[in-house]
N, C-alpha and C. Protein backbone atom coordinates (compact mmCIF):
# COMPACT_ATOMS: atom_id res chain seq x y z
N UNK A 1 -4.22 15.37 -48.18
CA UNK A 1 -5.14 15.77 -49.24
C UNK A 1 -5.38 17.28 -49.10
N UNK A 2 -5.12 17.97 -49.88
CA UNK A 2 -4.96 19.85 -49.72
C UNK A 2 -6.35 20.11 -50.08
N UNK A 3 -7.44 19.61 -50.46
CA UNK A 3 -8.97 19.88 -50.52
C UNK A 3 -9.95 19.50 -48.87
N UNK A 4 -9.00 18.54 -48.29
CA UNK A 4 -9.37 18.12 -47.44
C UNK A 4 -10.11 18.80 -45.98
N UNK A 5 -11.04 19.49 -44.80
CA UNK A 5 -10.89 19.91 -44.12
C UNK A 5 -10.17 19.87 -43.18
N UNK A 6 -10.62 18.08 -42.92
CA UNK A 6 -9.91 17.92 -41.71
C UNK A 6 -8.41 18.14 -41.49
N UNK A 7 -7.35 17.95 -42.52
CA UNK A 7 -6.46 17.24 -43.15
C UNK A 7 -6.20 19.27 -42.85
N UNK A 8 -6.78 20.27 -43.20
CA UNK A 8 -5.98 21.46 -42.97
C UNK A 8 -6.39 22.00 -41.75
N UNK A 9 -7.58 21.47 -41.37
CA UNK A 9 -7.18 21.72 -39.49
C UNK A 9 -6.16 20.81 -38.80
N UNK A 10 -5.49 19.65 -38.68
CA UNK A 10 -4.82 19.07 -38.01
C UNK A 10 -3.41 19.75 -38.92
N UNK A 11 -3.17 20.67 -40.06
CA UNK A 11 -2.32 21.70 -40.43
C UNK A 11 -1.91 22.84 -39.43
N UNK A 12 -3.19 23.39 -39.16
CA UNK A 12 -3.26 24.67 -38.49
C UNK A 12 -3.51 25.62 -39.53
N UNK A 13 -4.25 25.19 -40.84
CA UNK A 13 -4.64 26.30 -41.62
C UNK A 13 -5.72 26.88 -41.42
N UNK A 14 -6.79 25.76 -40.34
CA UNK A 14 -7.98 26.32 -40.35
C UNK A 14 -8.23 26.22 -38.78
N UNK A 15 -8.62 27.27 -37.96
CA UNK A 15 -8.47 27.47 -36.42
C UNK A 15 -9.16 26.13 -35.78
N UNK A 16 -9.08 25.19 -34.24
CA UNK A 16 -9.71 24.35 -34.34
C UNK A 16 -9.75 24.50 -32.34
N UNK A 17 -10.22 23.71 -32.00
CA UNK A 17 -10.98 23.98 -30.39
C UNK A 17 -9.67 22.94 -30.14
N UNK A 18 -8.29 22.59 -29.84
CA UNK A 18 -7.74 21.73 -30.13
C UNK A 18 -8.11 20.93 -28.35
N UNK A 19 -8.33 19.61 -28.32
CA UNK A 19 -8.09 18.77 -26.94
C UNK A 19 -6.88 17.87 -26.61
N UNK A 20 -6.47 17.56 -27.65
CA UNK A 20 -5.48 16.59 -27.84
C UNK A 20 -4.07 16.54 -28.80
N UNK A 21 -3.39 16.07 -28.96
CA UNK A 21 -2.66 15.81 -30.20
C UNK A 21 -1.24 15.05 -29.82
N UNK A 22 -1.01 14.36 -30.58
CA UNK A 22 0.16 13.78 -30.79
C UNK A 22 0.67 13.52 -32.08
N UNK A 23 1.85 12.74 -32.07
CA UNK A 23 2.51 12.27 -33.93
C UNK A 23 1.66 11.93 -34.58
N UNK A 24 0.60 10.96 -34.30
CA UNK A 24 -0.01 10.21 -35.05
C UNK A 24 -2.03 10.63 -35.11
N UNK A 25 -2.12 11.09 -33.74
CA UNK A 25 -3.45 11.90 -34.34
C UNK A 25 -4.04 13.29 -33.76
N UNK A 26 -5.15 13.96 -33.90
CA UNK A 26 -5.39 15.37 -33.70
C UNK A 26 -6.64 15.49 -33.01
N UNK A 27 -7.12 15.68 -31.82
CA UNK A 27 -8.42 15.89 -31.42
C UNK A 27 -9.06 17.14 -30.55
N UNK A 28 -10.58 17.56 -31.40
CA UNK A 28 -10.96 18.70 -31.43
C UNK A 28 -11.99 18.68 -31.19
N UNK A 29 -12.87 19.61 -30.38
CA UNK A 29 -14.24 20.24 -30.19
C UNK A 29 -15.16 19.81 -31.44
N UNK A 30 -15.81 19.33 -31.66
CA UNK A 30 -17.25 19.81 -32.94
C UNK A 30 -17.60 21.05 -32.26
N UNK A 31 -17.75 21.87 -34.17
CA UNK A 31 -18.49 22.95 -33.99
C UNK A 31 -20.14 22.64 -34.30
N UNK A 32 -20.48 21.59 -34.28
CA UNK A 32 -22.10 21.65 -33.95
C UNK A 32 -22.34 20.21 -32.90
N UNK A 33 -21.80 20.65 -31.80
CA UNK A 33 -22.17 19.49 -30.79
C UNK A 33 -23.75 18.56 -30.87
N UNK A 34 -23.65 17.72 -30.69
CA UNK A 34 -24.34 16.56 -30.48
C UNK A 34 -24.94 16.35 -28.99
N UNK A 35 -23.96 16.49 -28.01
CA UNK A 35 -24.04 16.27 -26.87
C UNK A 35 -22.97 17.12 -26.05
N UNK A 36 -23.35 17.11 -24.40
CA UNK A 36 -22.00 18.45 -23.92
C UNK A 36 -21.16 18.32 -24.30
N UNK A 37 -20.02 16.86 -23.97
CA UNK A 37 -19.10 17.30 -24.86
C UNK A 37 -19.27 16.14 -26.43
N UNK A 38 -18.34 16.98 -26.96
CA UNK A 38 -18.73 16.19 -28.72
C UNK A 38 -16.88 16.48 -29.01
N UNK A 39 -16.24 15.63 -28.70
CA UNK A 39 -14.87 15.56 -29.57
C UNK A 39 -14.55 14.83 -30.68
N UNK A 40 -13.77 15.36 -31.66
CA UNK A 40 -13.66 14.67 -33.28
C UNK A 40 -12.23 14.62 -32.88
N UNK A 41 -11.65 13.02 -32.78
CA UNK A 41 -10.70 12.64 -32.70
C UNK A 41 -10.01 12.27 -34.53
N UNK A 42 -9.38 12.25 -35.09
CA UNK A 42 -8.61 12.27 -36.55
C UNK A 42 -6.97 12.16 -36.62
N UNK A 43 -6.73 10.62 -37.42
CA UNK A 43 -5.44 10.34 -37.54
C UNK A 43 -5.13 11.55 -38.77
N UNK A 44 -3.39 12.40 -37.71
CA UNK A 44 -2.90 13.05 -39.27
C UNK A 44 -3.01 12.55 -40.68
N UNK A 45 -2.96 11.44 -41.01
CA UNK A 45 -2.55 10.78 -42.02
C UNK A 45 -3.98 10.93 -42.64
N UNK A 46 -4.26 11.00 -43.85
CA UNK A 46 -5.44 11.33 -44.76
C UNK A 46 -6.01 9.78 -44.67
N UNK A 47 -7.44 9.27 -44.65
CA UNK A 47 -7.44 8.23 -44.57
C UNK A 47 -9.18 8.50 -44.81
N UNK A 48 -9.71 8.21 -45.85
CA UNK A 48 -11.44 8.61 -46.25
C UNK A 48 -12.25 8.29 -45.10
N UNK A 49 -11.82 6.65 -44.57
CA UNK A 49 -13.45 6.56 -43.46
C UNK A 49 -12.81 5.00 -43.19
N UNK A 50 -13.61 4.51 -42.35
CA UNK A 50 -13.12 3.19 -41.97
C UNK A 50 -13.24 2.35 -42.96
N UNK A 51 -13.93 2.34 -44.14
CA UNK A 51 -13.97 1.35 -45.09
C UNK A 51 -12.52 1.42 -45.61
N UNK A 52 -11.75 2.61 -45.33
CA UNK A 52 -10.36 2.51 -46.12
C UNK A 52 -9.22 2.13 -44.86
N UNK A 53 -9.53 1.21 -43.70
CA UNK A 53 -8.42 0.53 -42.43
C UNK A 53 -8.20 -0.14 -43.51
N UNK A 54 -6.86 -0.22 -43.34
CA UNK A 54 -5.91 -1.69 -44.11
C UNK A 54 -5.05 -2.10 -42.86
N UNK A 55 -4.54 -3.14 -43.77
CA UNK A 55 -3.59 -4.12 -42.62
C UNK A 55 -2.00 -2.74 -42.48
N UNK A 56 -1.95 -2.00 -43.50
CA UNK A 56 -1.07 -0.67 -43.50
C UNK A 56 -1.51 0.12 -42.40
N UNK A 57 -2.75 0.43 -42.54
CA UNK A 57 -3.12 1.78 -41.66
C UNK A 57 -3.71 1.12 -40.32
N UNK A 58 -3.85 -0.16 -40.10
CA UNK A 58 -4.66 -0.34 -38.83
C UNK A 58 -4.07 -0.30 -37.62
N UNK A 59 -2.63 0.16 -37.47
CA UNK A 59 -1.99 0.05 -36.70
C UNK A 59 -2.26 1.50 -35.60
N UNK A 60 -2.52 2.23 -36.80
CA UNK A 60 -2.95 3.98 -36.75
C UNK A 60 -4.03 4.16 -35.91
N UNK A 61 -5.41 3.12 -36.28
CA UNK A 61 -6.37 2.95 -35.75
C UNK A 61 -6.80 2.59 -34.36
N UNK A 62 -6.02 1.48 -34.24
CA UNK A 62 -5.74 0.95 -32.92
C UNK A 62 -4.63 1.92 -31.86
N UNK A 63 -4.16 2.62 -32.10
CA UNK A 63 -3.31 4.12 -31.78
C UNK A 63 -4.22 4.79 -30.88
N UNK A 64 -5.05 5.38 -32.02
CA UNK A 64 -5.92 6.55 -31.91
C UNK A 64 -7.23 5.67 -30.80
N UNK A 65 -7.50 4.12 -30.64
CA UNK A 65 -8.53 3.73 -30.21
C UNK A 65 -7.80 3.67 -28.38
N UNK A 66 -6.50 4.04 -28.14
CA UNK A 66 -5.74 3.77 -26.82
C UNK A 66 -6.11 5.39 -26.40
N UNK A 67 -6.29 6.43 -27.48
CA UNK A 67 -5.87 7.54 -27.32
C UNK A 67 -7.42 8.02 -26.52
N UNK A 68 -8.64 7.21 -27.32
CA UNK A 68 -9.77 8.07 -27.01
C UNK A 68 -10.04 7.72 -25.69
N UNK A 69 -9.60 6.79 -24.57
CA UNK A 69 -10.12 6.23 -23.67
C UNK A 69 -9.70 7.83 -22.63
N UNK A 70 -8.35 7.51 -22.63
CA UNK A 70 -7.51 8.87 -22.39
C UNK A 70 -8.32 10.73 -22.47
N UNK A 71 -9.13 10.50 -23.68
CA UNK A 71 -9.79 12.24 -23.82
C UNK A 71 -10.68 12.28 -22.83
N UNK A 72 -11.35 10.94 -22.90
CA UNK A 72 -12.77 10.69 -22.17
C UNK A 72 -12.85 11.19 -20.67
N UNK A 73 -11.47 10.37 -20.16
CA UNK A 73 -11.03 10.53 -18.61
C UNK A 73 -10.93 12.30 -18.45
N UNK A 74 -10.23 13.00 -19.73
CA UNK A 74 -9.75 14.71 -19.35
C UNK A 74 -10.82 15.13 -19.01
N UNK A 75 -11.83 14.72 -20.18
CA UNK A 75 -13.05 15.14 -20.12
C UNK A 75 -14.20 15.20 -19.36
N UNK A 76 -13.99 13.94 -18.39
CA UNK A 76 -14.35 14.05 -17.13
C UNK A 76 -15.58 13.68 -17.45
N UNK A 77 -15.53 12.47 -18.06
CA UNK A 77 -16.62 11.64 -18.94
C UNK A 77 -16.90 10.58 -17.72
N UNK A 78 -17.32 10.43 -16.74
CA UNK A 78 -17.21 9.20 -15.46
C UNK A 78 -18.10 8.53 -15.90
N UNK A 79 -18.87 8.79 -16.58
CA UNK A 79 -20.39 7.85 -16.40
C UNK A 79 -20.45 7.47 -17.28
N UNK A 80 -19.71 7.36 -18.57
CA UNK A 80 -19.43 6.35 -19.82
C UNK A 80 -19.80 7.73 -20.82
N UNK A 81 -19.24 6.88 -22.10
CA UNK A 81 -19.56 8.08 -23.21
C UNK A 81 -19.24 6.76 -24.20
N UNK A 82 -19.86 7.59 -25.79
CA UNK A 82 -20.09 6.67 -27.06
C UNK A 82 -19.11 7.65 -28.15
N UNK A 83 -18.78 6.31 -28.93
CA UNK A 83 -17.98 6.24 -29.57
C UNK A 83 -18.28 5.77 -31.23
N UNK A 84 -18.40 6.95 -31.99
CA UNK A 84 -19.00 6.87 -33.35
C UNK A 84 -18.20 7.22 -34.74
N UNK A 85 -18.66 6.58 -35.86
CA UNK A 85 -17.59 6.85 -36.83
C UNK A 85 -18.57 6.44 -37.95
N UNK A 86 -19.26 7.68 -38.80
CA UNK A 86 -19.94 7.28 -40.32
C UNK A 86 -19.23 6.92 -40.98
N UNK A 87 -19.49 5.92 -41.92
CA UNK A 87 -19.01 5.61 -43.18
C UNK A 87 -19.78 6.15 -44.23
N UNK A 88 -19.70 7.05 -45.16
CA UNK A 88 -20.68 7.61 -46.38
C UNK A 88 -21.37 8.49 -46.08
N UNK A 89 -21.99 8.82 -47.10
CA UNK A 89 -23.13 9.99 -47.08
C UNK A 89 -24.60 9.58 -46.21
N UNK A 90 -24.86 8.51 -46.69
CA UNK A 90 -26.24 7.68 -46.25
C UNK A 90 -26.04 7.26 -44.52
N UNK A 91 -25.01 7.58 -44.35
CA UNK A 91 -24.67 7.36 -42.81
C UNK A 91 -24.52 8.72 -42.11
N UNK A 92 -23.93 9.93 -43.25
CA UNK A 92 -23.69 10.87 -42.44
C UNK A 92 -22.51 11.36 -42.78
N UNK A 93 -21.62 11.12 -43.17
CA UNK A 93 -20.47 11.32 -43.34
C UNK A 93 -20.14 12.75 -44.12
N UNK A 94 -20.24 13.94 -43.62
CA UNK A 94 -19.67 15.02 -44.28
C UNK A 94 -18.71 15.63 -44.45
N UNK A 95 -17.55 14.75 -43.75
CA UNK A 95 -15.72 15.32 -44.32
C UNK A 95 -15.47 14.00 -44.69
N UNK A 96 -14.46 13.88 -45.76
CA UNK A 96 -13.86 12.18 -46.02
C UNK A 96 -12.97 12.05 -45.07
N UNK A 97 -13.06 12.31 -44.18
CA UNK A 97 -11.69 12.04 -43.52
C UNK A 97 -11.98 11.34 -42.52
N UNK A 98 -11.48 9.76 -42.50
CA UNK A 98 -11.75 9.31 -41.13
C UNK A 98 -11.84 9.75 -39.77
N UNK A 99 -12.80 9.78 -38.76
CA UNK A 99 -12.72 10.45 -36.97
C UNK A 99 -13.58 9.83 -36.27
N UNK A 100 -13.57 9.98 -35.59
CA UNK A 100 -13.82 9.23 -34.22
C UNK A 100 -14.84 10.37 -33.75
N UNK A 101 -16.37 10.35 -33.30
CA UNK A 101 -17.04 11.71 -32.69
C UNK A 101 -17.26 10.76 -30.99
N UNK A 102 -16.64 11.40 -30.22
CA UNK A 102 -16.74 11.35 -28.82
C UNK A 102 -17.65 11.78 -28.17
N UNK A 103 -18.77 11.22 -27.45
CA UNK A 103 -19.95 12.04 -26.65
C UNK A 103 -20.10 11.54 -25.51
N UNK A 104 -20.43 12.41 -25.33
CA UNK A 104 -21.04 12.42 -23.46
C UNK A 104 -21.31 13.35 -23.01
N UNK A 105 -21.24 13.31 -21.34
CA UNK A 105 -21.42 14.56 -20.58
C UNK A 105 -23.07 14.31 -20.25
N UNK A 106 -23.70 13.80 -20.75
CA UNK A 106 -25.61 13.46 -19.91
C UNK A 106 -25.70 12.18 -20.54
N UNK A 107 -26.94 11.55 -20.06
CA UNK A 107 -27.57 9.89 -21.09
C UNK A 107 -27.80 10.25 -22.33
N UNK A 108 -27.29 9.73 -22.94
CA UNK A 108 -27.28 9.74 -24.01
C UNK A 108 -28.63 8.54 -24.37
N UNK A 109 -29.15 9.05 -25.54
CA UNK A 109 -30.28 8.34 -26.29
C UNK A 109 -30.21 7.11 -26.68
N UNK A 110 -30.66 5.90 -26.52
CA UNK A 110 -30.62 4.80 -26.69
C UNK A 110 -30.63 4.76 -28.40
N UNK A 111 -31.66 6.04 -29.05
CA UNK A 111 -31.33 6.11 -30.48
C UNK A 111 -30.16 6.34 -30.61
N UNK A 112 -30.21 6.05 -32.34
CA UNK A 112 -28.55 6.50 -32.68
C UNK A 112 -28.74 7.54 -33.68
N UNK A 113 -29.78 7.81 -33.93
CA UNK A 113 -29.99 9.58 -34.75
C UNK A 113 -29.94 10.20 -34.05
């Protein structure tokens, strides 16, 4: 999708904190962390949000879900970390592009705001 953000950072049109990458997905720093670390994991493939997994794309999903265990460990995440994904506006959702936000690095809040 050429309107897309995410979709022209996993391009290289738009500069990105890169942690990861392979064929199938792209993972990067947030530039407004949440927690120490805050990684936005994102399949290349344009894909709006989890309401749009199909029996096509879930293969992608389950990919990228082998991949995040893997960042966590670089990251030197020992003491567990959470694993989040808005669907919509009313959830949060401010790029359409399906991702994965990775946190950790201290306790994290039993809230989820």
């Amino acid at each position: 999708m050429s309107d897309c953000l995410f979709c022209k950072i996993v391009a290289g049109d738009i500069p990105s904190a890169k942690v990861y990458e392979d064929e199938l997905c792209y993972a990067f720093r947030d530039i407004n962390p949440q927690a120490p670390t805050h990684v936005l994991v994102v399949p290349r493939e344009h894909i709006a949000s989890c309401a749009d997994v199909t029996g096509d794309n879930a293969a992608l999903v389950a990919h990228i879900f082998t991949v995040i265990p893997k960042i966590a460990a670089q990251e030197g995440l020992t003491g567990g970390w959470r694993v989040v994904s808005n669907v919509g506006a009313d959830a949060g959702q401010t790029v359409p592009h399906l991702h994965f936000h990775i946190l950790g690095g201290e306790r994290l809040s039993d809230r989820m705001s």
